[in-house]
Protein backbone atom coordinates (compact mmCIF):
# COMPACT_ATOMS: atom_id res chain seq x y z
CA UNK A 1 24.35 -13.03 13.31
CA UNK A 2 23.75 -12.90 16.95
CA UNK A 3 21.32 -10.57 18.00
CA UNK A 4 20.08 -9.11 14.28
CA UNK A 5 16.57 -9.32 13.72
CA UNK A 6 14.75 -13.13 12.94
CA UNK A 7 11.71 -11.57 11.42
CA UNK A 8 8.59 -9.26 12.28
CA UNK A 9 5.02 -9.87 12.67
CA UNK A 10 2.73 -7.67 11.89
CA UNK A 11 -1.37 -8.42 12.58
CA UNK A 12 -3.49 -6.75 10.32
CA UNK A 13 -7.49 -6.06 10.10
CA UNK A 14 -7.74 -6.40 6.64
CA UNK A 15 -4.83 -8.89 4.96
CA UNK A 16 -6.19 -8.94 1.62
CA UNK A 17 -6.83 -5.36 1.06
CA UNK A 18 -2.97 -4.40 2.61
CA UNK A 19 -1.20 -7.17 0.49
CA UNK A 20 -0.76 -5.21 -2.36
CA UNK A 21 1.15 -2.02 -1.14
CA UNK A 22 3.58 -4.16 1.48
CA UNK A 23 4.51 -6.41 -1.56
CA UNK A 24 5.53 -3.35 -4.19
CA UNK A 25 7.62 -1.81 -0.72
CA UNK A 26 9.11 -5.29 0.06
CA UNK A 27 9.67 -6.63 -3.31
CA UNK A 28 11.23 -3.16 -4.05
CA UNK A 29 13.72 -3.48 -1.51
CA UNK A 30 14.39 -6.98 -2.51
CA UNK A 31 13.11 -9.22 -0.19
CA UNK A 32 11.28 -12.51 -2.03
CA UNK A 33 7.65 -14.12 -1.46
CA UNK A 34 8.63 -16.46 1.33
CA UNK A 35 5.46 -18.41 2.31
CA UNK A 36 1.59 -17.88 2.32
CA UNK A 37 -1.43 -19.76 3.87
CA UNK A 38 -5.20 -18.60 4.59
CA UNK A 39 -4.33 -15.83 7.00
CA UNK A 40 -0.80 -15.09 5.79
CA UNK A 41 1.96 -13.80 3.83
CA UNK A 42 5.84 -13.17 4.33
CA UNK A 43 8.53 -11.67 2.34
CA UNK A 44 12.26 -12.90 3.35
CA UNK A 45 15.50 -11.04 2.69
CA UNK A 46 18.72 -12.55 3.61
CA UNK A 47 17.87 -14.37 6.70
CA UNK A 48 15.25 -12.01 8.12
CA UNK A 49 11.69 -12.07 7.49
CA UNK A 50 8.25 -10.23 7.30
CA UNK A 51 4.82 -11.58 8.15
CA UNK A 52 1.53 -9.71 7.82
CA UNK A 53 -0.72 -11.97 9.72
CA UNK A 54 -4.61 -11.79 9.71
CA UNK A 55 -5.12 -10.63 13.35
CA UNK A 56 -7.99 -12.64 15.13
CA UNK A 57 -8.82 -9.26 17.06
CA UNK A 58 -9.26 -6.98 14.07
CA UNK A 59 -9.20 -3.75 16.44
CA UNK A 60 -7.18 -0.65 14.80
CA UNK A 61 -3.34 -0.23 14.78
CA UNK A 62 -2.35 3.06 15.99
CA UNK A 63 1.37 3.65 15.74
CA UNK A 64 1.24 6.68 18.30
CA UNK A 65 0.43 4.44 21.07
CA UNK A 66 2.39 1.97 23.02
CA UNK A 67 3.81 -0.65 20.67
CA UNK A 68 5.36 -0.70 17.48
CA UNK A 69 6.25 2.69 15.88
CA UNK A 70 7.21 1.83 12.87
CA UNK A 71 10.18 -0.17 10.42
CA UNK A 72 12.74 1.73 8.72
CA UNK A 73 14.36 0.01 6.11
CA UNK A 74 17.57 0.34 4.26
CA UNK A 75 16.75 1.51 0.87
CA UNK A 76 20.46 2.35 -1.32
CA UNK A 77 20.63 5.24 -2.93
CA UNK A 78 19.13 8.75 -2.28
CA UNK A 79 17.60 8.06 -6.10
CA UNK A 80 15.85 4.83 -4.48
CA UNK A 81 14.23 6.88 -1.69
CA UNK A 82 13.32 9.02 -3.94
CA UNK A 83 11.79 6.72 -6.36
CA UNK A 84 9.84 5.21 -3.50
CA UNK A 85 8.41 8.50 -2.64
CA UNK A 86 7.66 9.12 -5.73
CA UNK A 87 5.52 6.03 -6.23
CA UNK A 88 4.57 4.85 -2.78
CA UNK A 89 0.97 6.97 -3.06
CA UNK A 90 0.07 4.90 -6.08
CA UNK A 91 0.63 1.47 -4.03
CA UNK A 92 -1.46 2.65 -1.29
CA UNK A 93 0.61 4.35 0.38
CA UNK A 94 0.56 8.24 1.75
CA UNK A 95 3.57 10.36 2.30
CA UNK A 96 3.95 11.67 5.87
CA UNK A 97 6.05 14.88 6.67
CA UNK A 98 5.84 16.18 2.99
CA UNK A 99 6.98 19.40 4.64
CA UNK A 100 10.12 18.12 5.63
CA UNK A 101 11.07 15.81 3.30
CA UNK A 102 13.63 14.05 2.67
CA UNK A 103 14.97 15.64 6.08
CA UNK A 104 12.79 14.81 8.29
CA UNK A 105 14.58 12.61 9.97
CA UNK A 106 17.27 15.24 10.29
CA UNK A 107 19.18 17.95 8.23
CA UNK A 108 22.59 18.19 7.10
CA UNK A 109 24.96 20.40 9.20
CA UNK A 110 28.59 21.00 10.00
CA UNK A 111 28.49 17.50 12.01
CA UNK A 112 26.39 15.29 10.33
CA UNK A 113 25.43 14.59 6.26
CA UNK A 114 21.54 14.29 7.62
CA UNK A 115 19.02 11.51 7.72
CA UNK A 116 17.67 11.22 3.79
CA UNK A 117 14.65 9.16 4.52
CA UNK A 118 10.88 9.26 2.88
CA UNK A 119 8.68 8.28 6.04
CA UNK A 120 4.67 6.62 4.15
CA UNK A 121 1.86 5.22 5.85
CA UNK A 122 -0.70 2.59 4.75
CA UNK A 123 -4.17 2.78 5.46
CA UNK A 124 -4.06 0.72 8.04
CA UNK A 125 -1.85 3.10 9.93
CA UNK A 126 1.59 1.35 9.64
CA UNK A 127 4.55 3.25 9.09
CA UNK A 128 7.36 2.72 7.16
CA UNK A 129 10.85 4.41 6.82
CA UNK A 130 12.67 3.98 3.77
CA UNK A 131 16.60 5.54 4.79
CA UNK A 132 18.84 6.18 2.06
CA UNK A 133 21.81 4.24 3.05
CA UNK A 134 24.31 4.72 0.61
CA UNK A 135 26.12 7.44 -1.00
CA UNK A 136 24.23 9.18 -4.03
């Protein structure tokens, strides 16, 4: 327990428009509806939490500078990264290294089985990493 993560904030411009596609990727990967008020939301899995907060200085998120990167979440199977990938453009969501994928993270060779991960952004420029984490 010591030192694993409490929970993440996240402030966004627009909370009501990115509900929707952080719900289907958190409720996919089994976290619950934890609490919501006026500027709000969080999802809660085990004992760690995610809030998407309505930022009071809506200015625009961009991943590439100093600050957050991204998550990367544990997501099962290489069929549930896939089936996120497959679906995560529909729930506003866009696919980033299409090129590369699911390696992009890093290819199988003599020394390691590879990173199987889909990598999606939202439209409010947050990335996500959704790592296949168990074998299959």
């Amino acid at each position: 327990m010591r030192g694993s993560l409490h929970h993440v904030e996240l402030r966004v411009r627009n909370l009501e428009a990115v509900i929707p596609s952080w719900q289907w990727l958190l409720v996919g990967l089994g976290y619950r509806e934890f609490q919501s008020w006026s500027d709000g939301i969080s999802w809660k899995l085990g004992d760690t939490y995610i809030v998407l907060e309505r930022s009071p200085h809506p200015i625009d998120h961009d991943r590439r500078k100093a600050g957050l990167s991204h998550l990367a979440f544990h997501a099962g199977s290489r069929q549930d990264v896939d089936d996120v990938w497959r679906n995560a453009p529909e729930h506003g969501w866009a696919r980033l290294y299409e090129d590369r994928h699911p390696w992009a993270g890093g290819e199988p060779d003599s020394t390691s089985p590879g990173h199987y991960a889909a990598f999606l952004e939202n439209d409010e420029r947050f990335k996500v990493e959704v790592v296949a984490s168990v074998p299959g």
